[in-house]
N, C-alpha and C. Protein backbone atom coordinates (compact mmCIF):
# COMPACT_ATOMS: atom_id res chain seq x y z
N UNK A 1 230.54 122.45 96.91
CA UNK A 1 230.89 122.11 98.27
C UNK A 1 229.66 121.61 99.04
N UNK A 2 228.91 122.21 98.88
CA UNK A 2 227.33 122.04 99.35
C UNK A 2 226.68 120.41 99.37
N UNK A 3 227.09 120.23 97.75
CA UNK A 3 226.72 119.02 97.13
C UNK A 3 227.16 117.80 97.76
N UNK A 4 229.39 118.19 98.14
CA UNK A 4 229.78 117.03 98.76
C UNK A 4 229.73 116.95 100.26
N UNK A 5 229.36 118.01 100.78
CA UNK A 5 228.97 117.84 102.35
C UNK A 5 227.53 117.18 102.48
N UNK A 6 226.58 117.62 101.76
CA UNK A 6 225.13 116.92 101.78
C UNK A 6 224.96 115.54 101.02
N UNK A 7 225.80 114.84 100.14
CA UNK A 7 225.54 113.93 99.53
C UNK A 7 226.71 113.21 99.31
N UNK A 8 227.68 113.61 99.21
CA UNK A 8 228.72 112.56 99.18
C UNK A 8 229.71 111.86 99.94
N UNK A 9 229.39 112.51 101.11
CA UNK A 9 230.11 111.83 102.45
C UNK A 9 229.09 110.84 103.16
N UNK A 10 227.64 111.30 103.39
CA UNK A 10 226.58 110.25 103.80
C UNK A 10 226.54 108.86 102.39
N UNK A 11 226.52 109.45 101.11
CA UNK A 11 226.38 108.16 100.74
C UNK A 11 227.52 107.24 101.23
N UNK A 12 229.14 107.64 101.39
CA UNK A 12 230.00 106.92 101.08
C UNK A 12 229.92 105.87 102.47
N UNK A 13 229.37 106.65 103.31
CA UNK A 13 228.97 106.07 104.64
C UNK A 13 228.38 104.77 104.77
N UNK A 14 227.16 105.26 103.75
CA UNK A 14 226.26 104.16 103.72
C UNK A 14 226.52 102.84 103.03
N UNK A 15 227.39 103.30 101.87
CA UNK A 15 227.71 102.28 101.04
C UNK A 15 229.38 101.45 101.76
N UNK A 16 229.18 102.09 102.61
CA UNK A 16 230.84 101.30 103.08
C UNK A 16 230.32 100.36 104.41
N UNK A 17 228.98 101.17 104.90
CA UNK A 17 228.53 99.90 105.50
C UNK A 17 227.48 99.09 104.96
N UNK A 18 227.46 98.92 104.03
CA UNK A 18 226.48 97.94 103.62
C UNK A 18 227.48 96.88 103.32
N UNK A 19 228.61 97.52 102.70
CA UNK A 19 229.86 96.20 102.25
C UNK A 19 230.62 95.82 103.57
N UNK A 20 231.22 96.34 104.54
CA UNK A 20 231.53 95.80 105.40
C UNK A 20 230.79 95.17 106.70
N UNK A 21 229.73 95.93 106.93
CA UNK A 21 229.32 95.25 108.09
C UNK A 21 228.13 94.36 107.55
N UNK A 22 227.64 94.56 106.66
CA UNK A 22 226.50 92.98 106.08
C UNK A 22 225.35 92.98 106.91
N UNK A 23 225.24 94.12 107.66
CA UNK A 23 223.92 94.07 108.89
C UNK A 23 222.62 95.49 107.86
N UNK A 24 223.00 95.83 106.69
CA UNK A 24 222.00 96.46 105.56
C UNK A 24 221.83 95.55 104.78
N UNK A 25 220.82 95.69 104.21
CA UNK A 25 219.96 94.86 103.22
C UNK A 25 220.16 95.64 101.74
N UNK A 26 219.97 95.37 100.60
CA UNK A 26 220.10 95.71 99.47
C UNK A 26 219.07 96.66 99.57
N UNK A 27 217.68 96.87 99.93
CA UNK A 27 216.48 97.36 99.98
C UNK A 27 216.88 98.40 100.82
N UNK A 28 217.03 98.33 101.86
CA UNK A 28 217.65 99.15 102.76
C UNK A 28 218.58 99.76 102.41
N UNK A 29 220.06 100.04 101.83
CA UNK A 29 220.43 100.61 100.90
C UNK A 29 220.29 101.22 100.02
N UNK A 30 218.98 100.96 99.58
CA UNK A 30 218.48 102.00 98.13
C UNK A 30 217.11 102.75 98.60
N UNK A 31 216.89 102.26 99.90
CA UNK A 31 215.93 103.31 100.60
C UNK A 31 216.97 104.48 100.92
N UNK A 32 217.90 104.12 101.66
CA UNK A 32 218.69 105.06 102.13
C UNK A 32 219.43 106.17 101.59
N UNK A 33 219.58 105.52 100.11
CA UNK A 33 219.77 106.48 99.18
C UNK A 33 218.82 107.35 98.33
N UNK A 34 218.15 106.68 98.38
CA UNK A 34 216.96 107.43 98.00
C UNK A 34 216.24 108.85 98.55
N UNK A 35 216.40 108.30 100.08
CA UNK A 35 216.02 109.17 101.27
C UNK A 35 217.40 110.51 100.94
N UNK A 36 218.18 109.97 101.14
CA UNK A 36 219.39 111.15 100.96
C UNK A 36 219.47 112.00 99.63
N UNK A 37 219.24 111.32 98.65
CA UNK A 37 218.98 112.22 97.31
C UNK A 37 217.99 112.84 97.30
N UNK A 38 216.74 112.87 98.01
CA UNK A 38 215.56 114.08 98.21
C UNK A 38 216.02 114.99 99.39
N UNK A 39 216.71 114.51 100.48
CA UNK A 39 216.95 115.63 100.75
C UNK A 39 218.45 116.27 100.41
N UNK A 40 219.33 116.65 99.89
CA UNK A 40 220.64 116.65 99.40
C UNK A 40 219.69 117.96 98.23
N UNK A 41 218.87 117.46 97.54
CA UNK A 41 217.91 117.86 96.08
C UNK A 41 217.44 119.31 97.17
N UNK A 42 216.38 118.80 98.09
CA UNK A 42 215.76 120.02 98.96
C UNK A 42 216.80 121.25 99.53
N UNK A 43 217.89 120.37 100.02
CA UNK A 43 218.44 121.36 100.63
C UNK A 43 219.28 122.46 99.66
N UNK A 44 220.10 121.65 98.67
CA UNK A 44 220.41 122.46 97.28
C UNK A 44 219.98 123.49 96.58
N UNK A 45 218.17 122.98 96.80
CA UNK A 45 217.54 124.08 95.69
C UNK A 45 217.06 125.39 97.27
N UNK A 46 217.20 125.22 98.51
CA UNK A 46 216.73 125.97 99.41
C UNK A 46 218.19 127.07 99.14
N UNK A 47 219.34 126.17 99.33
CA UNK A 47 220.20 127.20 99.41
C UNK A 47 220.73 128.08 98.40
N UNK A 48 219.94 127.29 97.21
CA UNK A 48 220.06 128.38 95.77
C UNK A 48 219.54 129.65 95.78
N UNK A 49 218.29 129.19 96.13
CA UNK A 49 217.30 130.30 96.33
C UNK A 49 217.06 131.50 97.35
N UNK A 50 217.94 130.87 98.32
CA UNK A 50 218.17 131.75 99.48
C UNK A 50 219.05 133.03 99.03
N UNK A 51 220.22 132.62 98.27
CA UNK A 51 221.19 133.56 97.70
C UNK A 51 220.57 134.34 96.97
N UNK A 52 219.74 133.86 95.96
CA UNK A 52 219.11 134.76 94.81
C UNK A 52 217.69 136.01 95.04
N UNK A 53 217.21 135.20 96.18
CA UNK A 53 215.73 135.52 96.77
C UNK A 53 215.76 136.84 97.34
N UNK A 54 215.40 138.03 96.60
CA UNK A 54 215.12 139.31 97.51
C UNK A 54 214.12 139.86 97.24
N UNK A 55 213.87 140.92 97.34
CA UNK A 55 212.32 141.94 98.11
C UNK A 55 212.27 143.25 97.75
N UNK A 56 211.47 143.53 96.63
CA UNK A 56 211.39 145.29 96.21
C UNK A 56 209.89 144.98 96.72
N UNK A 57 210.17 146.82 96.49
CA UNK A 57 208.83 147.51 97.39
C UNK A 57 208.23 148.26 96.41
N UNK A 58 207.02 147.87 95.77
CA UNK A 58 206.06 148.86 94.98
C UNK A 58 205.27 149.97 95.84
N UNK A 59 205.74 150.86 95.19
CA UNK A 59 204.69 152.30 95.57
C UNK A 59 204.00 152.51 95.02
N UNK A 60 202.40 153.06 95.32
CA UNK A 60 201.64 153.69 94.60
C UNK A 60 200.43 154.60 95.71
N UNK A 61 198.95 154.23 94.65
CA UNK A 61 198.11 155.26 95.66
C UNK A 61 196.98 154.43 95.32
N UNK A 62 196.25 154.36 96.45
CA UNK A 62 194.68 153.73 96.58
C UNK A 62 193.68 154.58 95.41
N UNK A 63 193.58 153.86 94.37
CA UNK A 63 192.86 154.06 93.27
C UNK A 63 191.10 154.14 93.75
N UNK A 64 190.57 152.99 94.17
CA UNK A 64 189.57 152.95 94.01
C UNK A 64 189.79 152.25 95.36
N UNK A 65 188.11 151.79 95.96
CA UNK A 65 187.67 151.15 97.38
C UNK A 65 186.67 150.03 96.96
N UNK A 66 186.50 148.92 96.83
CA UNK A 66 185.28 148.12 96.47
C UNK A 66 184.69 146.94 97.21
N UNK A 67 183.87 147.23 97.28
CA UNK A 67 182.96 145.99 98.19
C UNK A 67 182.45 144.82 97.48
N UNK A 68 183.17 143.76 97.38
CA UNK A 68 182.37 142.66 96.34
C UNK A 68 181.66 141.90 96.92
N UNK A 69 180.28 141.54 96.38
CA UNK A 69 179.88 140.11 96.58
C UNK A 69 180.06 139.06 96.20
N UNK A 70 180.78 138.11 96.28
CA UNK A 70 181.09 136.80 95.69
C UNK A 70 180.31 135.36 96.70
N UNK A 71 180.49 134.51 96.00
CA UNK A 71 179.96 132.93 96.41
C UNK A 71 180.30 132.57 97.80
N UNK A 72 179.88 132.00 98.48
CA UNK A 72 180.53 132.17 99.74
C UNK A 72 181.50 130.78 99.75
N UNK A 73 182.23 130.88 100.27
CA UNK A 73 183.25 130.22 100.92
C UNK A 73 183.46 129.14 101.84
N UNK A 74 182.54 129.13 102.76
CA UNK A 74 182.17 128.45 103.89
C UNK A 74 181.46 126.79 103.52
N UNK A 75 181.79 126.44 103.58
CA UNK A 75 181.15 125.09 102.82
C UNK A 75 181.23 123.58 103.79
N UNK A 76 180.27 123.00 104.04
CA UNK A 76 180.20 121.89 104.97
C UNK A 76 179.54 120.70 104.32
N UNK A 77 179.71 119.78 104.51
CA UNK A 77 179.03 118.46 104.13
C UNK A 77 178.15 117.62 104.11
N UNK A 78 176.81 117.79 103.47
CA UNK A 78 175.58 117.72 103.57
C UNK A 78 174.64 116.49 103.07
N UNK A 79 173.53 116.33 103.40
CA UNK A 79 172.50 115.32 102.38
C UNK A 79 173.59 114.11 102.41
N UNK A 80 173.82 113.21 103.31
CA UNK A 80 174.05 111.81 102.87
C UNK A 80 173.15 111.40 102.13
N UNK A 81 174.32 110.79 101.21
CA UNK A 81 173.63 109.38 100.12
C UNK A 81 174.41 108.24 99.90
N UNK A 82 173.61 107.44 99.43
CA UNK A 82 174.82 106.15 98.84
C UNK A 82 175.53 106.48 97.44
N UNK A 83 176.13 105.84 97.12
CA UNK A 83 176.81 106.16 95.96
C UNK A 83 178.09 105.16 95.81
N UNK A 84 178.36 104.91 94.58
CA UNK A 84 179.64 103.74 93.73
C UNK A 84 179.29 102.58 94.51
N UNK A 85 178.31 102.01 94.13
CA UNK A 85 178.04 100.82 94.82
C UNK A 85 178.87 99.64 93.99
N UNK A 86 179.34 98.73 94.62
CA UNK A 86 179.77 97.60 93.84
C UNK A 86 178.91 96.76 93.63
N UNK A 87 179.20 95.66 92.71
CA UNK A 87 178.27 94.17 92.51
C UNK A 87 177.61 93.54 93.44
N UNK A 88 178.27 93.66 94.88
CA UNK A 88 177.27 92.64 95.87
C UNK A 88 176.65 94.08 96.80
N UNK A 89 176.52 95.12 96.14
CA UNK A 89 175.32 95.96 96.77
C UNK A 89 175.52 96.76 98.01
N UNK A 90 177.20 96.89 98.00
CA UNK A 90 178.09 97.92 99.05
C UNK A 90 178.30 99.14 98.53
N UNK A 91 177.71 99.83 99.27
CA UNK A 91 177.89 101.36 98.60
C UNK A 91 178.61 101.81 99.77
N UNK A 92 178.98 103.07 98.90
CA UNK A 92 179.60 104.46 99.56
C UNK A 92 178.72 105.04 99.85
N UNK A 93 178.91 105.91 101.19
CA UNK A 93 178.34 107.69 101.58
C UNK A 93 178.68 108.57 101.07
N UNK A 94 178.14 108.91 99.72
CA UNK A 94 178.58 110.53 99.53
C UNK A 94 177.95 111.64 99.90
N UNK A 95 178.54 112.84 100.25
CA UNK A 95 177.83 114.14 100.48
C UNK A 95 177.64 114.62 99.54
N UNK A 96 176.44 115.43 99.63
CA UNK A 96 176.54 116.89 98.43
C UNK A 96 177.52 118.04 99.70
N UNK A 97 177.12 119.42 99.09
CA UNK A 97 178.43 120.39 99.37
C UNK A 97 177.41 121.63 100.21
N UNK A 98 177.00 121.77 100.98
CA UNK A 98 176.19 122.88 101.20
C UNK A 98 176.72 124.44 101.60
N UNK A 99 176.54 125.48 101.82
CA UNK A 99 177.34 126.28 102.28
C UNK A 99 176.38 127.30 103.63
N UNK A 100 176.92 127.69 104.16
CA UNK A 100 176.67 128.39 105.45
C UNK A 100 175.60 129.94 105.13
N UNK A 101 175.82 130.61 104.30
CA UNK A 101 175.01 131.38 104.09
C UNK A 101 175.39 131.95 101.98
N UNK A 102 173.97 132.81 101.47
CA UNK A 102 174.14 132.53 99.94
C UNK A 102 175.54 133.16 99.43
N UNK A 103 175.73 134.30 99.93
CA UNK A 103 176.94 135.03 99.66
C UNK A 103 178.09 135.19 100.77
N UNK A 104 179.06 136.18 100.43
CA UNK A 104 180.76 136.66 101.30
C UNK A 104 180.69 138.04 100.40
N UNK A 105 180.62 139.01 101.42
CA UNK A 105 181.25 139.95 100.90
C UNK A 105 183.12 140.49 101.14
N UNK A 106 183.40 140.57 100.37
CA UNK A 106 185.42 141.38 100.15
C UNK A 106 185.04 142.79 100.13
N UNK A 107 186.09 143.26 100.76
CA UNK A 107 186.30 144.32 101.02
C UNK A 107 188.22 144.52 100.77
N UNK A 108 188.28 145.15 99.43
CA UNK A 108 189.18 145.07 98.71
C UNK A 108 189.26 146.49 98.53
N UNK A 109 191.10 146.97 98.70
CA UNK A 109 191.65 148.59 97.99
C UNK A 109 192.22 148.46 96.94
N UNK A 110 191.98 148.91 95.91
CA UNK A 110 192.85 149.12 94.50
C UNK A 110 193.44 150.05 94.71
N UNK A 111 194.77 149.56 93.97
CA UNK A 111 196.15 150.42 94.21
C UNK A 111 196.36 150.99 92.87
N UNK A 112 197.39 152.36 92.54
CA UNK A 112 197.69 152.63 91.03
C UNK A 112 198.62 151.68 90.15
N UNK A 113 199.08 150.73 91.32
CA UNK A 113 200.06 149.66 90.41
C UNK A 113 199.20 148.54 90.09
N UNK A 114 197.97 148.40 89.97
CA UNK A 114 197.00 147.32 89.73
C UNK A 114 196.97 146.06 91.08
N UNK A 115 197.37 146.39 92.04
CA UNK A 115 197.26 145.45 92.70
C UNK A 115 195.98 145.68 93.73
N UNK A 116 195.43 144.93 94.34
CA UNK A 116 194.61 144.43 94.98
C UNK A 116 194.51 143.88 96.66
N UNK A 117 194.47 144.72 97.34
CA UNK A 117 194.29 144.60 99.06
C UNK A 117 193.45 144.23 99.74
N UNK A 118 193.26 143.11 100.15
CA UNK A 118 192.16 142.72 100.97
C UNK A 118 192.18 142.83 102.04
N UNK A 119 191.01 143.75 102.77
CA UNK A 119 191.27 143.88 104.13
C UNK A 119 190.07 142.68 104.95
N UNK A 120 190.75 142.26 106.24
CA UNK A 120 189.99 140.87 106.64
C UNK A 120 188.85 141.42 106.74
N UNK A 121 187.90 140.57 107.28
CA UNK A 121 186.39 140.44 107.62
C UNK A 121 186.75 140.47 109.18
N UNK A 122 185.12 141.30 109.22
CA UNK A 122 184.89 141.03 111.29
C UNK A 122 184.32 139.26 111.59
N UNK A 123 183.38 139.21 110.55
CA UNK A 123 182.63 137.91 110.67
C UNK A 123 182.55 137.36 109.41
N UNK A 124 182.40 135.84 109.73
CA UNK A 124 182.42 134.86 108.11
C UNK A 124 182.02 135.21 107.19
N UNK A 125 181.07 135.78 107.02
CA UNK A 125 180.03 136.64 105.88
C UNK A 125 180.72 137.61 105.29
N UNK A 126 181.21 138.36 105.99
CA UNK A 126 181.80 139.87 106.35
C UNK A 126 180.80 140.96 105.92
N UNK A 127 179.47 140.78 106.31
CA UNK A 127 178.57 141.53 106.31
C UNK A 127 179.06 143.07 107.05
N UNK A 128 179.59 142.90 108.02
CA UNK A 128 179.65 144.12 109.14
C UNK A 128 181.02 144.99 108.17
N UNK A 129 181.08 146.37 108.05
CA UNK A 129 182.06 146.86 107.14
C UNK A 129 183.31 147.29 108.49
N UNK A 130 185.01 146.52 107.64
CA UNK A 130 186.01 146.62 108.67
C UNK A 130 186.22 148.54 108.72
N UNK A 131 186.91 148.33 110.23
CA UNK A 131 187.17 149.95 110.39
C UNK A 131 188.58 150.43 109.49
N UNK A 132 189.51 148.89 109.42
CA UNK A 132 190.54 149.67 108.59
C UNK A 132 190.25 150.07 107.07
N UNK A 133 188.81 149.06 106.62
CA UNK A 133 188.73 149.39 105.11
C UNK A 133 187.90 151.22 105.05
N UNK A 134 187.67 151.13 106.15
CA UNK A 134 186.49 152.78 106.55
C UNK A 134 187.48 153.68 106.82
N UNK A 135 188.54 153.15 106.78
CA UNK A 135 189.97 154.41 107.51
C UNK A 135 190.68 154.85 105.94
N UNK A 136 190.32 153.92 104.55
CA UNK A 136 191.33 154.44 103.64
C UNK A 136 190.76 155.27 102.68
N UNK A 137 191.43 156.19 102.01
CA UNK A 137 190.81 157.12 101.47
C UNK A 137 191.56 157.11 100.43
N UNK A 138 190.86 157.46 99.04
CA UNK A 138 191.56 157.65 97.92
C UNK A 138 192.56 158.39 97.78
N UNK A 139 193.65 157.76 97.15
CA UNK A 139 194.57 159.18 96.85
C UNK A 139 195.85 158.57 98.34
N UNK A 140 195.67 158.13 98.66
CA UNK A 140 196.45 157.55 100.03
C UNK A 140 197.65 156.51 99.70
N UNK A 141 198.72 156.98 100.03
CA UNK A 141 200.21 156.42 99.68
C UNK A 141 200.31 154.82 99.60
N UNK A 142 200.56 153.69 99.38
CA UNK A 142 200.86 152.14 99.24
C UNK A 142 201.79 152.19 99.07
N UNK A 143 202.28 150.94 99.88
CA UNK A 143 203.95 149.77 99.05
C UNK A 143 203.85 148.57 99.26
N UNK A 144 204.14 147.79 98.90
CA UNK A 144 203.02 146.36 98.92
C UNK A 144 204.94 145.81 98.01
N UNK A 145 205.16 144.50 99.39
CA UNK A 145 206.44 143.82 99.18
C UNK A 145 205.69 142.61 98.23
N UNK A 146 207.36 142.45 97.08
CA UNK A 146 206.93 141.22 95.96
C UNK A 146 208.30 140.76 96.18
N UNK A 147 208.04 139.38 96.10
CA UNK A 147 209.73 138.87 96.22
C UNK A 147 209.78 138.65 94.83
N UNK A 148 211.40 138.44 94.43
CA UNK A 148 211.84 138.32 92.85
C UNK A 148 213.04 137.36 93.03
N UNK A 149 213.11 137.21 91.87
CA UNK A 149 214.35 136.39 91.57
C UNK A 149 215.63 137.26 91.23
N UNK A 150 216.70 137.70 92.06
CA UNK A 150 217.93 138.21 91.49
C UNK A 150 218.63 137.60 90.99
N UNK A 151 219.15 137.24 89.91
CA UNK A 151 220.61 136.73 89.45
C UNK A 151 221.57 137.61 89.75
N UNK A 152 222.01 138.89 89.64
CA UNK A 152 222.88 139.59 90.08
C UNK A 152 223.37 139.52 91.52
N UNK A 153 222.07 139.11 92.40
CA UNK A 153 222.43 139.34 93.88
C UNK A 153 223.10 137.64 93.95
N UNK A 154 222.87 136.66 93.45
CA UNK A 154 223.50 135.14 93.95
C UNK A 154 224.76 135.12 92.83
N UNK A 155 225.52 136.15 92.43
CA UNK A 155 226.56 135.97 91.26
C UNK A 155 227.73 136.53 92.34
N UNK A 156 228.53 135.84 92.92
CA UNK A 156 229.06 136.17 93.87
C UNK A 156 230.59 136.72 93.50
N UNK A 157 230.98 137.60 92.13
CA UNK A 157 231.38 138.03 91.72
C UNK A 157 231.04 139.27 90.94
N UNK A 158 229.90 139.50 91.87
CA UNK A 158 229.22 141.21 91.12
C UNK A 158 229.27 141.81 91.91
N UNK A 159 229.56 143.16 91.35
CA UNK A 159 229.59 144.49 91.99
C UNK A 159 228.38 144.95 92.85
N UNK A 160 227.73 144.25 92.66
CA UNK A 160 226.53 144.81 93.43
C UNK A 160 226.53 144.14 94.98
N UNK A 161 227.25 142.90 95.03
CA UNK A 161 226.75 141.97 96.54
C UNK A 161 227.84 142.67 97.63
N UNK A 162 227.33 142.80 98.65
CA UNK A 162 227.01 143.70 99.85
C UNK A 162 228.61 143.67 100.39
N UNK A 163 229.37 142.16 100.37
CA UNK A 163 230.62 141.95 100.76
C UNK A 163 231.86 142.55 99.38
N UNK A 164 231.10 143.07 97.88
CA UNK A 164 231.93 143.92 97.09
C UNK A 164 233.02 143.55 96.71
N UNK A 165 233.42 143.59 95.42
CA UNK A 165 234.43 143.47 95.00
C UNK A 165 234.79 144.66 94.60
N UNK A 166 234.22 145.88 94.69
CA UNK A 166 234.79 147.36 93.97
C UNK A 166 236.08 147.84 94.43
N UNK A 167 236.51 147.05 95.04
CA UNK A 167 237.81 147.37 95.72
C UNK A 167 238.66 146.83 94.38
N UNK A 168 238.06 146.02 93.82
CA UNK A 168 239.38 145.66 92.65
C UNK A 168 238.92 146.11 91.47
N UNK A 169 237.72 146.40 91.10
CA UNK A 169 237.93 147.43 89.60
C UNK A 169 238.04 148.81 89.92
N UNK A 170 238.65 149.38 91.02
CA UNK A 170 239.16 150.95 91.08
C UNK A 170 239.43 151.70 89.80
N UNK A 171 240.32 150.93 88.86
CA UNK A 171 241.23 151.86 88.17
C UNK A 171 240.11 151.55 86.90
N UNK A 172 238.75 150.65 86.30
CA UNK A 172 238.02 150.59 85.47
C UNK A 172 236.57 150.83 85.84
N UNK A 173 236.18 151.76 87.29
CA UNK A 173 235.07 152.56 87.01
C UNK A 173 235.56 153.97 86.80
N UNK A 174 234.63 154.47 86.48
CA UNK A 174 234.40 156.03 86.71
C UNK A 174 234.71 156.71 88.07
């Protein structure tokens, strides 16, 4: 239904005026279709996914607390030069890559389900240590949302979806 409300009533549109009124172009026509088959495609796979698309909640407990140093991040565009010059002696400006200071420290909680929490920075560096990463303590409860793919929840003939059909296998559950 989806398919012929998003794509097969606009094409028939289009194609009935290209033959009767003669004011579309052949080009214009296959732009137009074109345009309508990406979105017809977008909206299809949005509303697939919408049905199927839900949200469990992992529990666990703050394993460990760690402060990393890594490369920094911050990066700006430095040292003009010429560069890819052609035959009559026109070059390009290229930059090199410089960065703002040598390191970034993370300030990351490990969880018992292996996952990984980053709590923000005060400043770019994140030299200064955050108060929420100073507030967690080992051993301290987590649930950390993952979206998944249900097939059961977009099968709109399973027992499980919210509007139910258990009203009609009464006499074949338990």
């Amino acid at each position: 239904m989806i398919f012929f409300v998003l794509f097969v009533i606009p094409l028939t549109l289009i194609i009935l005026s290209f033959f009767f009124s003669k004011k579309i172009s052949l080009k214009e026509l296959v732009c137009q279709i074109g345009i309508q088959v990406i979105i017809a495609g977008i909206c299809a796979v949005v509303c697939y996914y919408s049905n199927v698309m839900d949200v469990e909640t992992w529990n666990g407990t703050v394993v460990n607390k760690v402060r990393n140093k890594t490369s920094c991040s911050h990066s700006y565009p430095c040292n003009p030069h010429n560069c890819m010059c052609d035959k009559d002696g026109v070059c390009s400006t290229c930059y090199d890559t410089c960065y703002h200071h040598p390191y970034d420290i993370e300030w990351n909680v490990i969880t018992s389900n292996s996952e990984t929490i980053s709590i923000d920075t005060l400043d770019s560096q994140g030299l200064r240590e955050p108060p929420r990463w100073s507030q967690v303590s080992i051993g301290e409860p987590t649930a950390i949302s993952h979206r998944y793919v249900s097939y059961i929840k977009g099968d709109s003939a399973s027992l499980f979806r919210r509007s139910g059909h258990v009203n009609s296998f009464t006499e074949e559950l338990p």
